[in-house]
N, C-alpha and C. Protein backbone atom coordinates (compact mmCIF):
# COMPACT_ATOMS: atom_id res chain seq x y z
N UNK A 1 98.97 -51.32 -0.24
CA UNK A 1 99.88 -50.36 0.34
C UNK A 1 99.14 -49.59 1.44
N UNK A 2 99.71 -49.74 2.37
CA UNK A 2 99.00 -48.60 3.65
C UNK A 2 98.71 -47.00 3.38
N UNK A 3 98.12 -46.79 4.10
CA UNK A 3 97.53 -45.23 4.25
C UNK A 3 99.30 -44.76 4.48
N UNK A 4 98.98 -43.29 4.07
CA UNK A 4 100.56 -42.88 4.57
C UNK A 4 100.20 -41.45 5.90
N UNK A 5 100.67 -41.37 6.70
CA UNK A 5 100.37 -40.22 7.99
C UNK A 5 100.63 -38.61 7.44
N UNK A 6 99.50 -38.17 7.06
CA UNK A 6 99.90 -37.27 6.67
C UNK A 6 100.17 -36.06 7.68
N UNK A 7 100.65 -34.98 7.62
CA UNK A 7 100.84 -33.66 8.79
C UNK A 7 99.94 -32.91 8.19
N UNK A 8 98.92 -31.96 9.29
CA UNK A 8 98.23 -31.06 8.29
C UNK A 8 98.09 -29.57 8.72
N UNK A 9 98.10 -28.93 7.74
CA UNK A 9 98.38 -27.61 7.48
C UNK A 9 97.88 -26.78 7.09
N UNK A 10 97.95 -25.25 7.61
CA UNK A 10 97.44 -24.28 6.66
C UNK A 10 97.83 -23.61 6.59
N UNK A 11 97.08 -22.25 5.82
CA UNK A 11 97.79 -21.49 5.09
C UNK A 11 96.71 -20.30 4.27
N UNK A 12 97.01 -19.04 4.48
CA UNK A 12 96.17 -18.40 4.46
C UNK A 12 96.37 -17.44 2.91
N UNK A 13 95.62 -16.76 2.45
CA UNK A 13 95.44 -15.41 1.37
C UNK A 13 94.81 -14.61 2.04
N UNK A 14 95.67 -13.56 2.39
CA UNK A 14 95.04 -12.80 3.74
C UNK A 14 95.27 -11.22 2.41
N UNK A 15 94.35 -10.20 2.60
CA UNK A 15 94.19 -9.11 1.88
C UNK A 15 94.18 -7.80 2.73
N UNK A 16 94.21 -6.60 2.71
CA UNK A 16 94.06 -6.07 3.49
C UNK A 16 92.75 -5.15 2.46
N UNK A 17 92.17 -3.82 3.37
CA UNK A 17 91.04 -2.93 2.61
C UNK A 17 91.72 -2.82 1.54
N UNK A 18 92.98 -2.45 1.14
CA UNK A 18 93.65 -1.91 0.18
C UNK A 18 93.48 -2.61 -1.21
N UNK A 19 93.45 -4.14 -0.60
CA UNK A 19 93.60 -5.06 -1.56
C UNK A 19 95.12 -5.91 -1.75
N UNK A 20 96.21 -5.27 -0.59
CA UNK A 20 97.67 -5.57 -0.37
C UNK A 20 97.18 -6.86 -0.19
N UNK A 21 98.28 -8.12 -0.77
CA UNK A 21 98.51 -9.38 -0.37
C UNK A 21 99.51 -9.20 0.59
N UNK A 22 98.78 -10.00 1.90
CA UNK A 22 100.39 -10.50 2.73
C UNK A 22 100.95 -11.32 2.34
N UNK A 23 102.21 -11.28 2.14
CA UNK A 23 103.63 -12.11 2.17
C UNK A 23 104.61 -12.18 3.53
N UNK A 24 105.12 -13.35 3.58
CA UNK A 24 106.13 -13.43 3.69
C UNK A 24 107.40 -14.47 3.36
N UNK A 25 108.66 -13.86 4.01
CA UNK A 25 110.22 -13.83 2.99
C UNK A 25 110.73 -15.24 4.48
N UNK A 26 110.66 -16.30 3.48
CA UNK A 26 110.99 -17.09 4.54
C UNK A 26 112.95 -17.35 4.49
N UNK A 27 113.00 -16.98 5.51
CA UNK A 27 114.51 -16.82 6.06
C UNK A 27 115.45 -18.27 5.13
N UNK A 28 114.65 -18.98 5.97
CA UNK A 28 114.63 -20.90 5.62
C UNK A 28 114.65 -21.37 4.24
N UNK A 29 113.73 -20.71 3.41
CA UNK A 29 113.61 -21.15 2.30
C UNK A 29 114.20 -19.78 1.59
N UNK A 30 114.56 -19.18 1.58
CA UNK A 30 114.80 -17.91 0.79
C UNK A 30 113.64 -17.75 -0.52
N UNK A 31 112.16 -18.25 -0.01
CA UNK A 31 111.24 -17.99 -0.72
C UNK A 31 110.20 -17.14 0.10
N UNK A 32 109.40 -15.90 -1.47
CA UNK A 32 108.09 -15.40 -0.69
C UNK A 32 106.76 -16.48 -0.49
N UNK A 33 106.32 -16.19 0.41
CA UNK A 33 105.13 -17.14 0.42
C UNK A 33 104.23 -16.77 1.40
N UNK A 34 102.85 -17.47 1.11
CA UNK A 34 101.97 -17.27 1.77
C UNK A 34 101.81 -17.61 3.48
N UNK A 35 101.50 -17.13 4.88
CA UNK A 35 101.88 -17.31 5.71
C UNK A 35 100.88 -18.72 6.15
N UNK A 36 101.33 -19.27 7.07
CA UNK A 36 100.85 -20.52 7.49
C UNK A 36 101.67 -21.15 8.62
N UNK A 37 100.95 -22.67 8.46
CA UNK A 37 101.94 -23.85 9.14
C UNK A 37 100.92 -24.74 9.55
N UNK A 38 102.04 -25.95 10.67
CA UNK A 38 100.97 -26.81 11.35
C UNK A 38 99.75 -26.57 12.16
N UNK A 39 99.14 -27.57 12.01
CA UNK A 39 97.86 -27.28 13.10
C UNK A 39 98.30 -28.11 14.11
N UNK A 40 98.02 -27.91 15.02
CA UNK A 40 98.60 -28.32 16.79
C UNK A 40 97.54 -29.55 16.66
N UNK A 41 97.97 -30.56 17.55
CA UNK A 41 96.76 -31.45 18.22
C UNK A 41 95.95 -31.19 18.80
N UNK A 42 94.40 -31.04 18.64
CA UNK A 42 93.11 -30.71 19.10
C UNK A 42 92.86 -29.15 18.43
N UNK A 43 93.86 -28.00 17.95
CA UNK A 43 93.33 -27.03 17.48
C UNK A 43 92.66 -27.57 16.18
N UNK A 44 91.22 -26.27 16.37
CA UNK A 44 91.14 -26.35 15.02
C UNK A 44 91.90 -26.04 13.87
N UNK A 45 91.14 -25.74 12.67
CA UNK A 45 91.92 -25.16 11.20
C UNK A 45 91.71 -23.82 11.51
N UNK A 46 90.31 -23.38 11.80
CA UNK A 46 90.44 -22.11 11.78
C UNK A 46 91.53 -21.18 12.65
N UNK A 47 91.36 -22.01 14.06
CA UNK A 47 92.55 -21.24 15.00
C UNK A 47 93.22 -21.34 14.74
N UNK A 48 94.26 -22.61 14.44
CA UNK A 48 95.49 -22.73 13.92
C UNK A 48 95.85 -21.66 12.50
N UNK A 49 94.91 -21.39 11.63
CA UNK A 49 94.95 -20.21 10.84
C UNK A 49 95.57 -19.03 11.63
N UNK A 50 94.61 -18.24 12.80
CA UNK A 50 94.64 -17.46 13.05
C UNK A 50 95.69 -17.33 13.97
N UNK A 51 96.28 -18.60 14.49
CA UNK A 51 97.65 -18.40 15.28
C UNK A 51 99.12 -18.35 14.41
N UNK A 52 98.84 -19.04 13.36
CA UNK A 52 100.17 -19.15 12.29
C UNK A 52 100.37 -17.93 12.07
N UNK A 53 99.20 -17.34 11.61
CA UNK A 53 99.60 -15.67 10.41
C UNK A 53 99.97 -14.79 11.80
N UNK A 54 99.22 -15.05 12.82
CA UNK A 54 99.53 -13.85 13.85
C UNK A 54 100.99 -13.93 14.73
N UNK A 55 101.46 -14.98 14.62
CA UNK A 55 102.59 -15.88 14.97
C UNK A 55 104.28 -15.30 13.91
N UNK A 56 103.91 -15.16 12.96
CA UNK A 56 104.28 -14.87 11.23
C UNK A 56 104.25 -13.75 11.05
N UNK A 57 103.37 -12.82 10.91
CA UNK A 57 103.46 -11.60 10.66
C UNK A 57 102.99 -10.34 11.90
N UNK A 58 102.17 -10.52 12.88
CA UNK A 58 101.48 -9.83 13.48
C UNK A 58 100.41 -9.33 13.11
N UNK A 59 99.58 -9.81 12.01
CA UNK A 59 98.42 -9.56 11.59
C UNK A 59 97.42 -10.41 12.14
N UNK A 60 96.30 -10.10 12.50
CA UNK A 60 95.59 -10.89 13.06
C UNK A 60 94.56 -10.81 11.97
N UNK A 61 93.12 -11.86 11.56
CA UNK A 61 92.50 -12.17 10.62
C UNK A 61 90.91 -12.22 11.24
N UNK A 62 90.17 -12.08 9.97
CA UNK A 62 88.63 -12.29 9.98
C UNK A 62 88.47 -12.79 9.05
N UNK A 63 87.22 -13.18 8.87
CA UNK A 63 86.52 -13.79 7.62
C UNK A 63 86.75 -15.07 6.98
N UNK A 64 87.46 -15.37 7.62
CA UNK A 64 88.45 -16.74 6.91
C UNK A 64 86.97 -17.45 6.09
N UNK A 65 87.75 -18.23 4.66
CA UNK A 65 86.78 -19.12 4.01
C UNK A 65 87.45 -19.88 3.64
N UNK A 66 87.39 -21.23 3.43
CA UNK A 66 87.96 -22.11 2.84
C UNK A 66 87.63 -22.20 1.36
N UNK A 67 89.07 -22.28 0.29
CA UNK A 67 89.43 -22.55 -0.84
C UNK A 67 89.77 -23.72 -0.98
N UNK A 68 90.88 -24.06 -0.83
CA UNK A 68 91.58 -25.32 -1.20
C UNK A 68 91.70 -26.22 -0.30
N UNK A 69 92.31 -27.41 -0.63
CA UNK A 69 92.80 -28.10 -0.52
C UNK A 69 94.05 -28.99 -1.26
N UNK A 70 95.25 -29.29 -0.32
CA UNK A 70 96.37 -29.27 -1.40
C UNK A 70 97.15 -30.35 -1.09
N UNK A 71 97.32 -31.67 -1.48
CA UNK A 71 98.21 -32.92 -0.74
C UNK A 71 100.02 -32.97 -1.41
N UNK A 72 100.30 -32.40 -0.50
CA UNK A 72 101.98 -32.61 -0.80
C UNK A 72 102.30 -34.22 -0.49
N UNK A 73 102.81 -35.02 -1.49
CA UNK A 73 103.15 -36.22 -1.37
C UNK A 73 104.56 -36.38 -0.96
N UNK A 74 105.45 -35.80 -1.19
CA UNK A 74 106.86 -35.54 -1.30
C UNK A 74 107.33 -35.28 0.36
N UNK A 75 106.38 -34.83 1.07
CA UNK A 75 106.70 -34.16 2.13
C UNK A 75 105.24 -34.53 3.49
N UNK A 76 104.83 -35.47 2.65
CA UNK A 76 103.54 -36.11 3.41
C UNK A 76 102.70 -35.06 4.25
N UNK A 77 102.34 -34.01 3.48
CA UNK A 77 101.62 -32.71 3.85
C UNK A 77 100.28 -32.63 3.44
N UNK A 78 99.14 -32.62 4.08
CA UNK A 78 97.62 -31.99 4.05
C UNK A 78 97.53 -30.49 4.04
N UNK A 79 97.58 -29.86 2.91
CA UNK A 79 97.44 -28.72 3.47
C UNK A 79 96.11 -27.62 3.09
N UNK A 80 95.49 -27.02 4.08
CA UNK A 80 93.98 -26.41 3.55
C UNK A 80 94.15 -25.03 3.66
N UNK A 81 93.37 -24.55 2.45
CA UNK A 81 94.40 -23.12 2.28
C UNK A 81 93.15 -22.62 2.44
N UNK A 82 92.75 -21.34 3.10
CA UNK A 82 92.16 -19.96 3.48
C UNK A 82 92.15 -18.83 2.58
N UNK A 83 90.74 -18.03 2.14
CA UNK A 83 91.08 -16.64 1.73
C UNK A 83 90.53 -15.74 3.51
N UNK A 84 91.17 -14.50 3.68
CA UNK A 84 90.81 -14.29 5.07
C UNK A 84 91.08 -12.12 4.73
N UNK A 85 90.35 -11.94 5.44
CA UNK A 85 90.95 -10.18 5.45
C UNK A 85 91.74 -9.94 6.76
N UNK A 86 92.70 -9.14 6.52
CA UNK A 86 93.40 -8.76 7.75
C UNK A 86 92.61 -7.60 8.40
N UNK A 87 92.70 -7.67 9.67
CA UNK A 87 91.84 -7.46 10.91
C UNK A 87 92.32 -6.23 11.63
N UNK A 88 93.84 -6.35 11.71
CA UNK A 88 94.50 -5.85 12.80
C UNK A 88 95.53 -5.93 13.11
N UNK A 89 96.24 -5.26 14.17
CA UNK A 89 97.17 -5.98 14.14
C UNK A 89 98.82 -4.93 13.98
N UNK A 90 99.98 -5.52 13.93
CA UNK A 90 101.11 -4.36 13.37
C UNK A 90 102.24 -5.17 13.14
N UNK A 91 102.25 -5.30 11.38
CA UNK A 91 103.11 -5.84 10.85
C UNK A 91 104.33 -5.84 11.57
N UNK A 92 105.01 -7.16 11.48
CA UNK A 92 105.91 -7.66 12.51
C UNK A 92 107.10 -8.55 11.50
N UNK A 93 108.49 -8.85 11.59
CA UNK A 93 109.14 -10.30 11.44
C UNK A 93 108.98 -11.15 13.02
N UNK A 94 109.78 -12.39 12.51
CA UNK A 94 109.40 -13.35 13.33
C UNK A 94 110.66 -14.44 13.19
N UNK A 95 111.00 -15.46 13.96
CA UNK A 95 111.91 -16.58 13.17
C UNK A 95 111.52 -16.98 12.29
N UNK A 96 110.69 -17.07 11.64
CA UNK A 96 110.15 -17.58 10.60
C UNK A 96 109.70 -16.94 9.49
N UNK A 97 110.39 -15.57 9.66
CA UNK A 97 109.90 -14.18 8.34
C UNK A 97 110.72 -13.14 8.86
N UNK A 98 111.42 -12.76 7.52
CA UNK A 98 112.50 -11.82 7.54
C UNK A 98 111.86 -10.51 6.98
């Protein structure tokens, strides 16, 4: 059986000093969840990190470390998940967060 093409993704656990988890309320899915998405062709993981969440919420990020790794089969998804502190920034919605 062939390789299958996967899309790949990330996705962050972003904290603030406080210790607040960011969320967000996806319009689309009427689920909370952690902020993310695709990585572009030629970006890295890390940028593509730092463009999703800032894209998503208006938080911008530091520290990023890699945790996971997570293969959605169902939906042919790579996805590498981030712990990261929020940086900056001023909480925002978006099309993609209500």
């Amino acid at each position: 059986m062939p390789a299958r093409p996967y899309t790949l993704a990330v996705t962050g656990l972003v904290r603030n000093a406080a210790g607040d988890l960011l969320l967000l309320h996806s319009p689309q899915r009427a689920t909370w969840e952690l902020p993310g998405g695709q990585v572009e062709p030629g970006e890295s993981l890390v940028a593509a990190l730092h463009r999703e969440i800032l894209e998503e919420t208006g938080i911008a990020v530091r520290g990023e470390r890699l945790r996971a790794l997570h293969r959605n089969e169902s939906r042919a998804i790579l996805i590498v998940a981030f712990t990261a502190d929020a940086a900056g920034g001023e909480l925002r919605t978006s099309p993609e967060s209500d």
